[in-house]
Every structure is written in C-alpha cells, then in structure tokens.
N, C-alpha and C. Protein backbone atom coordinates (compact mmCIF):
# COMPACT_ATOMS: atom_id res chain seq x y z
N UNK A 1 -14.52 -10.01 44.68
CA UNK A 1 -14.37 -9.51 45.99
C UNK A 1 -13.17 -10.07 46.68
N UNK A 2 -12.21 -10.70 46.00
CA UNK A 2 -10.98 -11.02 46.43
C UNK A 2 -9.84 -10.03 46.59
N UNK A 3 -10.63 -8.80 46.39
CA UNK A 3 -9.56 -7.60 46.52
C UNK A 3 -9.18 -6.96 45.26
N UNK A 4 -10.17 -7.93 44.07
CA UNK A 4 -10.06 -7.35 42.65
C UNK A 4 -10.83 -6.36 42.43
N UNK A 5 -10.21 -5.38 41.69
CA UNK A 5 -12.18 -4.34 41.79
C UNK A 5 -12.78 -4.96 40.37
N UNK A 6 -14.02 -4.52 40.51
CA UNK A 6 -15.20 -6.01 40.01
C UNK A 6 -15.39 -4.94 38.48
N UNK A 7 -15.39 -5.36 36.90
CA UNK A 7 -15.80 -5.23 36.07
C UNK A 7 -16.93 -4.19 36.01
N UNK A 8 -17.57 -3.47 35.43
CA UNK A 8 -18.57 -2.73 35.22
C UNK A 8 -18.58 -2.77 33.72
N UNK A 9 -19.89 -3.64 33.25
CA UNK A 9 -20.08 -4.19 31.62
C UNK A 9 -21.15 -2.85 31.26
N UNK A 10 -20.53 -2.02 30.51
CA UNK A 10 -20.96 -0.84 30.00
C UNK A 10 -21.96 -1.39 29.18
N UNK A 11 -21.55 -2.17 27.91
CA UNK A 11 -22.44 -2.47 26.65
C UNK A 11 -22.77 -3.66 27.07
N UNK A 12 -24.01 -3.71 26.74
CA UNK A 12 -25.21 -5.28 26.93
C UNK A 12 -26.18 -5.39 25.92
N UNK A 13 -26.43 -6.42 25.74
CA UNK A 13 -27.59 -6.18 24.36
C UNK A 13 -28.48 -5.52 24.40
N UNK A 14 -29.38 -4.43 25.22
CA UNK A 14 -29.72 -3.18 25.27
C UNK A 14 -29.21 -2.25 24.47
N UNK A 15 -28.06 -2.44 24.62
CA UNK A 15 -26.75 -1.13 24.33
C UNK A 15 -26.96 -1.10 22.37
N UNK A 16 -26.40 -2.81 22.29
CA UNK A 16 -26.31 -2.74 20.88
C UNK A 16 -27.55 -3.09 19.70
N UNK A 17 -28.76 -2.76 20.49
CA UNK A 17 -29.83 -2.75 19.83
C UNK A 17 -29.92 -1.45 19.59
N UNK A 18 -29.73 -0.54 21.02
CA UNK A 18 -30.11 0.95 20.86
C UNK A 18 -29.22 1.37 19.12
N UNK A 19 -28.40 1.17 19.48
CA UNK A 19 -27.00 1.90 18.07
C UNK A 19 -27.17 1.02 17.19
N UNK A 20 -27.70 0.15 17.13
CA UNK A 20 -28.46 -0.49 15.71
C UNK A 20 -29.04 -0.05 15.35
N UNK A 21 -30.41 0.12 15.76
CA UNK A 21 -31.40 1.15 15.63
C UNK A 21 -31.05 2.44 15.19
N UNK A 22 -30.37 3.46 15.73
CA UNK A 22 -30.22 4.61 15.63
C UNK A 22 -28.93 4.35 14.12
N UNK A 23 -28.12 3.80 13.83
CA UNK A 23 -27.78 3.25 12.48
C UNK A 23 -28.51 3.46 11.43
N UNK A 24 -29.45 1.90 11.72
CA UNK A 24 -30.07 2.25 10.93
C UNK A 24 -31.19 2.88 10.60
N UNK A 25 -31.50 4.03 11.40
CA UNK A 25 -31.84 5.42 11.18
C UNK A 25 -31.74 6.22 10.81
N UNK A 26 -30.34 6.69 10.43
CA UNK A 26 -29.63 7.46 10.19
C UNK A 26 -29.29 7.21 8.68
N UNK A 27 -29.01 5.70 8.45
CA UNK A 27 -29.25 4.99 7.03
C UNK A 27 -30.46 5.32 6.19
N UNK A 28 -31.77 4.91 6.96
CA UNK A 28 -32.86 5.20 6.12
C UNK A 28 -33.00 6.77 5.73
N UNK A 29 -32.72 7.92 6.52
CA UNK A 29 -32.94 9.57 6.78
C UNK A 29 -32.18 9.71 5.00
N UNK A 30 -30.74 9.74 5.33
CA UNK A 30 -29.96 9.53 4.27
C UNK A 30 -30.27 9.14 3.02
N UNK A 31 -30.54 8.01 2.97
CA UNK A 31 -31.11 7.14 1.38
C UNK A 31 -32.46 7.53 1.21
N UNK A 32 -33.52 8.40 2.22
CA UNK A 32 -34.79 8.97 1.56
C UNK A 32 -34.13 10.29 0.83
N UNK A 33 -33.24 11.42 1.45
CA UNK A 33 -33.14 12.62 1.42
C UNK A 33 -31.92 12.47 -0.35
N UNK A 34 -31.28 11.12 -0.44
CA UNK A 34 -30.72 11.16 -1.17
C UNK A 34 -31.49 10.57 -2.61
N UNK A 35 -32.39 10.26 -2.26
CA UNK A 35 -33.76 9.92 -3.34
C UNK A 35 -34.39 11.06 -3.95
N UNK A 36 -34.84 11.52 -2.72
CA UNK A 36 -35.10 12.73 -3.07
C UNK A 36 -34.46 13.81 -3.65
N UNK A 37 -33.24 13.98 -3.53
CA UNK A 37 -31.89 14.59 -4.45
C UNK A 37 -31.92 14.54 -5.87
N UNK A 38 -32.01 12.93 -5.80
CA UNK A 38 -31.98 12.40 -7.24
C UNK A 38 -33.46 12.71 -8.19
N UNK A 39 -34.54 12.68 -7.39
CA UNK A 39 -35.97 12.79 -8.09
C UNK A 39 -35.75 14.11 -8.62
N UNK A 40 -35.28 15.29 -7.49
CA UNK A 40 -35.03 16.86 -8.12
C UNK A 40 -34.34 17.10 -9.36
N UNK A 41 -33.52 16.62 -9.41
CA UNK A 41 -32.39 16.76 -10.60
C UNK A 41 -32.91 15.80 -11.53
N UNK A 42 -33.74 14.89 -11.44
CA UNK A 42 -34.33 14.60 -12.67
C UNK A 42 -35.40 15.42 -13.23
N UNK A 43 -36.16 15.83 -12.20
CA UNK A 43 -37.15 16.95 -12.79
C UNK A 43 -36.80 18.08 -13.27
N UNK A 44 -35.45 18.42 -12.40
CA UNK A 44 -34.49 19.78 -13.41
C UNK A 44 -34.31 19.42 -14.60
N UNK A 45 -33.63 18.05 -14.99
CA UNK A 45 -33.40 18.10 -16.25
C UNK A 45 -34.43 18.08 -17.34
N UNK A 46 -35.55 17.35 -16.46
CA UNK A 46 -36.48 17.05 -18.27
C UNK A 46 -37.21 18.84 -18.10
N UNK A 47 -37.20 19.50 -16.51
CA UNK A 47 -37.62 20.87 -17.48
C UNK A 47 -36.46 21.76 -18.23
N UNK A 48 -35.59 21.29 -18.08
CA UNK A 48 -34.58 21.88 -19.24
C UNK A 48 -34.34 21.26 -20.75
N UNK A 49 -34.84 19.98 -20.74
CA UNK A 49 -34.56 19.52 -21.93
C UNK A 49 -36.08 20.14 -22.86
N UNK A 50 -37.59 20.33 -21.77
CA UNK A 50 -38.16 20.68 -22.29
C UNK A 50 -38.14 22.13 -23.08
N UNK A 51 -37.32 23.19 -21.93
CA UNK A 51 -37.27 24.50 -22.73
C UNK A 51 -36.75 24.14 -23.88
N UNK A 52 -35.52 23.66 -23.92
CA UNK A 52 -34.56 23.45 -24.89
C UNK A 52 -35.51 22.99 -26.25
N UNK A 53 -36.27 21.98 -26.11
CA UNK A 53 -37.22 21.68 -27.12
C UNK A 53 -38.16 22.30 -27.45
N UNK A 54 -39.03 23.72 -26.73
CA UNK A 54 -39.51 24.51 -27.34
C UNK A 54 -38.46 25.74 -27.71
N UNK A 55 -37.61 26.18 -27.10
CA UNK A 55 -36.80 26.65 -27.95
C UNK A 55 -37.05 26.45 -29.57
N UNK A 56 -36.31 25.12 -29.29
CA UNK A 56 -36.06 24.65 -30.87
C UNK A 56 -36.99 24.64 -32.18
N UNK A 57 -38.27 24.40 -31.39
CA UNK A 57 -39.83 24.43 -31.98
C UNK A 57 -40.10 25.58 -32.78
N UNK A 58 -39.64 26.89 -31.37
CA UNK A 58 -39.96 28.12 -31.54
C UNK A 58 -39.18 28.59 -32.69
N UNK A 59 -37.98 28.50 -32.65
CA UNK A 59 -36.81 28.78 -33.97
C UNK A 59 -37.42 28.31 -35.03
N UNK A 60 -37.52 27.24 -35.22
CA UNK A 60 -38.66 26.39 -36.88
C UNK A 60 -39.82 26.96 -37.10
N UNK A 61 -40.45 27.49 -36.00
CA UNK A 61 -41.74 28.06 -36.80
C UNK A 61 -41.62 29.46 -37.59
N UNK A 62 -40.48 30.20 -35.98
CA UNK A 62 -40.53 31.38 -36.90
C UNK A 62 -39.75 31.51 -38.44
N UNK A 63 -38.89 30.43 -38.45
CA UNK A 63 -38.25 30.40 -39.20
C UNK A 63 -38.87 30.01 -40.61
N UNK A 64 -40.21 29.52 -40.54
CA UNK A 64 -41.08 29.01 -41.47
C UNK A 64 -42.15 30.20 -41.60
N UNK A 65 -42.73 31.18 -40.56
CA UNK A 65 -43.35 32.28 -40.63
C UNK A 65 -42.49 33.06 -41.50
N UNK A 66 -41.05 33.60 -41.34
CA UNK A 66 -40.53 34.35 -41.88
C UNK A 66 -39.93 34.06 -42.94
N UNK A 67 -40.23 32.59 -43.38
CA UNK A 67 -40.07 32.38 -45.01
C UNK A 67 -40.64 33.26 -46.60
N UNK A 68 -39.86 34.10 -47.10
CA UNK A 68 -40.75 34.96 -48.04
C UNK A 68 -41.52 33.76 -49.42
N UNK A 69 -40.60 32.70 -49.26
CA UNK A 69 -41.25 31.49 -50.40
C UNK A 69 -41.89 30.29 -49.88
N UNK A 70 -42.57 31.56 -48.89
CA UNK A 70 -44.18 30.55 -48.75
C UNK A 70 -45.40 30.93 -49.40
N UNK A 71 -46.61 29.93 -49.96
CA UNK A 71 -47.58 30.28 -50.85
C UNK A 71 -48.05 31.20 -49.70
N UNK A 72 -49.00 32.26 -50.58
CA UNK A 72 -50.21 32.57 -49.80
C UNK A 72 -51.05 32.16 -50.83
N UNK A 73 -52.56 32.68 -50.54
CA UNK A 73 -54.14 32.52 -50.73
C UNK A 73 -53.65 33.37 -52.49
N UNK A 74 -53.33 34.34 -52.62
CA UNK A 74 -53.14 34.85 -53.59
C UNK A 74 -51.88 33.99 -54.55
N UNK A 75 -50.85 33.50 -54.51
CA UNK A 75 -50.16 32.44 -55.10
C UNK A 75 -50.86 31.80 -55.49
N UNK A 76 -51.95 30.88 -54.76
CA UNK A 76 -52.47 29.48 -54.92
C UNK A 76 -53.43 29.58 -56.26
N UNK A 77 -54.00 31.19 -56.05
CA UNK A 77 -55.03 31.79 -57.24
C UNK A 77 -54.64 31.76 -58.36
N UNK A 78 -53.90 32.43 -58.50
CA UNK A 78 -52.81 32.48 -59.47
C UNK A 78 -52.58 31.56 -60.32
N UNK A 79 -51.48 30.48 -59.61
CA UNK A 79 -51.11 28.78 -60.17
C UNK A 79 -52.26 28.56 -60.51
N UNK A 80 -53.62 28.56 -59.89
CA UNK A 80 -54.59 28.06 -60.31
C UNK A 80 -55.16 28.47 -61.87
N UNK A 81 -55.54 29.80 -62.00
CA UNK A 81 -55.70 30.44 -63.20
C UNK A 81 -54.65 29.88 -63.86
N UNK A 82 -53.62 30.12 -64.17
CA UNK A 82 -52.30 29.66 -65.05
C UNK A 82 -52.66 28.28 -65.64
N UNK A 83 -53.00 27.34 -64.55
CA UNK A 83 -52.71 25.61 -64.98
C UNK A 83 -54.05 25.34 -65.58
N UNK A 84 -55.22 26.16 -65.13
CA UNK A 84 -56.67 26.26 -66.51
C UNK A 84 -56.39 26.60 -67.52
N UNK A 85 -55.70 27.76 -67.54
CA UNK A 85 -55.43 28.49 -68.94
C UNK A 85 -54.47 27.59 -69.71
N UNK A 86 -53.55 27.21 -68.88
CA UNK A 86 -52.56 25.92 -70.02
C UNK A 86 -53.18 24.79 -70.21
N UNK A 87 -54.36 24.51 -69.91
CA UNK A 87 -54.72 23.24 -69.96
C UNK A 87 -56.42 23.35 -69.94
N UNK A 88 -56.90 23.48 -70.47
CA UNK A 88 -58.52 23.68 -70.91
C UNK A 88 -59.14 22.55 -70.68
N UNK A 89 -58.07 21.39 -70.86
CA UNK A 89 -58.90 20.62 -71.01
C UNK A 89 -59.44 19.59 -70.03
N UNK A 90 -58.72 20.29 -68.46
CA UNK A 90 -58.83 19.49 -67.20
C UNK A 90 -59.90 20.92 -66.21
N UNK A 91 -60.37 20.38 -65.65
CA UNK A 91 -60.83 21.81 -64.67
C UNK A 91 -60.35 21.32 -62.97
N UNK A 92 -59.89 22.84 -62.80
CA UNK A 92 -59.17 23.04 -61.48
C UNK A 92 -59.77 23.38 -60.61
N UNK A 93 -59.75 23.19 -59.56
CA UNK A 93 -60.92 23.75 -58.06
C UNK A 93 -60.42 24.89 -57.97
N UNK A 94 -61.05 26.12 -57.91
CA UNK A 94 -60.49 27.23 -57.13
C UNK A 94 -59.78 26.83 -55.79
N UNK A 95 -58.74 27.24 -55.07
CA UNK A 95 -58.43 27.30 -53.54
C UNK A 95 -59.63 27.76 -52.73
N UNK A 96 -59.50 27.34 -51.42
CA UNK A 96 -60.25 27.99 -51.05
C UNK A 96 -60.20 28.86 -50.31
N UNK A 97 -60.58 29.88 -49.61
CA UNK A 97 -59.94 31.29 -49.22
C UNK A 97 -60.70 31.25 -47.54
N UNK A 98 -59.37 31.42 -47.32
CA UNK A 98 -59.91 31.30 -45.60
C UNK A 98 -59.45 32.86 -45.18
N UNK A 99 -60.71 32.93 -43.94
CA UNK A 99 -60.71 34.39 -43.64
C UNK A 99 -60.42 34.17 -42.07
C-alpha cells in the first residue's frame, strides 16, 4: 500500500493439488484404456493363430481322408487271408469289421 499495486497469488497449494490430481487422472484413464488395447490384440492374435491351426489340422485330415493308400476293412481281410495261407502254421485274428 505504498503506492505499489499488491500481488494477486493465482496458484496456492489448492491449485497444485487440483492439477495433480487431474494428472494423474488422466495418467490412470490412459494406462487402463491402453491395457486394454493391448489385452484386445492379444486376443486377436491367439484367435488367429487358432484359425490358422485348424486350418492346418483341417488340410492333414483331408489330406489323409483323400489318401487312395489307405487300408480299408476289405484290405485288412485280405492281408489277413494271404498271411494264413503263407503260413499255416501261425493263426491270424480276423480284423474286425466295424459298422
């Protein structure tokens, strides 16, 4: 009041609690939403690695269905008769025949 005009202290420790706070608010929002980012794209990947692995499954089986030098029930008969007849002197189980 000496003719100075007098200070007006804007920020007070009020001030810098508030914007602490709201910081680290804005910190936590962030590092959940970016967690959560990360959890998604891991679940994208293992369901892609999973197609990818039945894919692959799927290719081998059919690829084993559509084998023409696979036994059937009638092959197995067959070998069977054959390895009695060459050999009398062992006895062979019939296969057994599934329906």
């Amino acid at each position: 009041m000496n003719g100075q005009p007098t200070k007006v202290q804007h920020l007070n420790a009020n001030t810098y609690v508030s914007v602490g706070l709201l910081v680290v608010l804005l910190g936590g929002f962030g590092w959940i939403i970016k967690g959560q980012s990360d959890t998604q794209s891991q679940i994208q990947t293992a369901k892609n690695e999973t197609g990818l692995m039945f894919e692959k499954f799927d290719m081998r089986l059919k690829s084993i269905e559509n084998n023409k030098n696979s036994w059937s029930a009638v092959d197995m008969f067959k070998w069977a008769v054959h390895l009695q007849q060459s050999n009398p002197q062992i006895k062979v189980p019939e296969p057994e025949v599934t329906k």
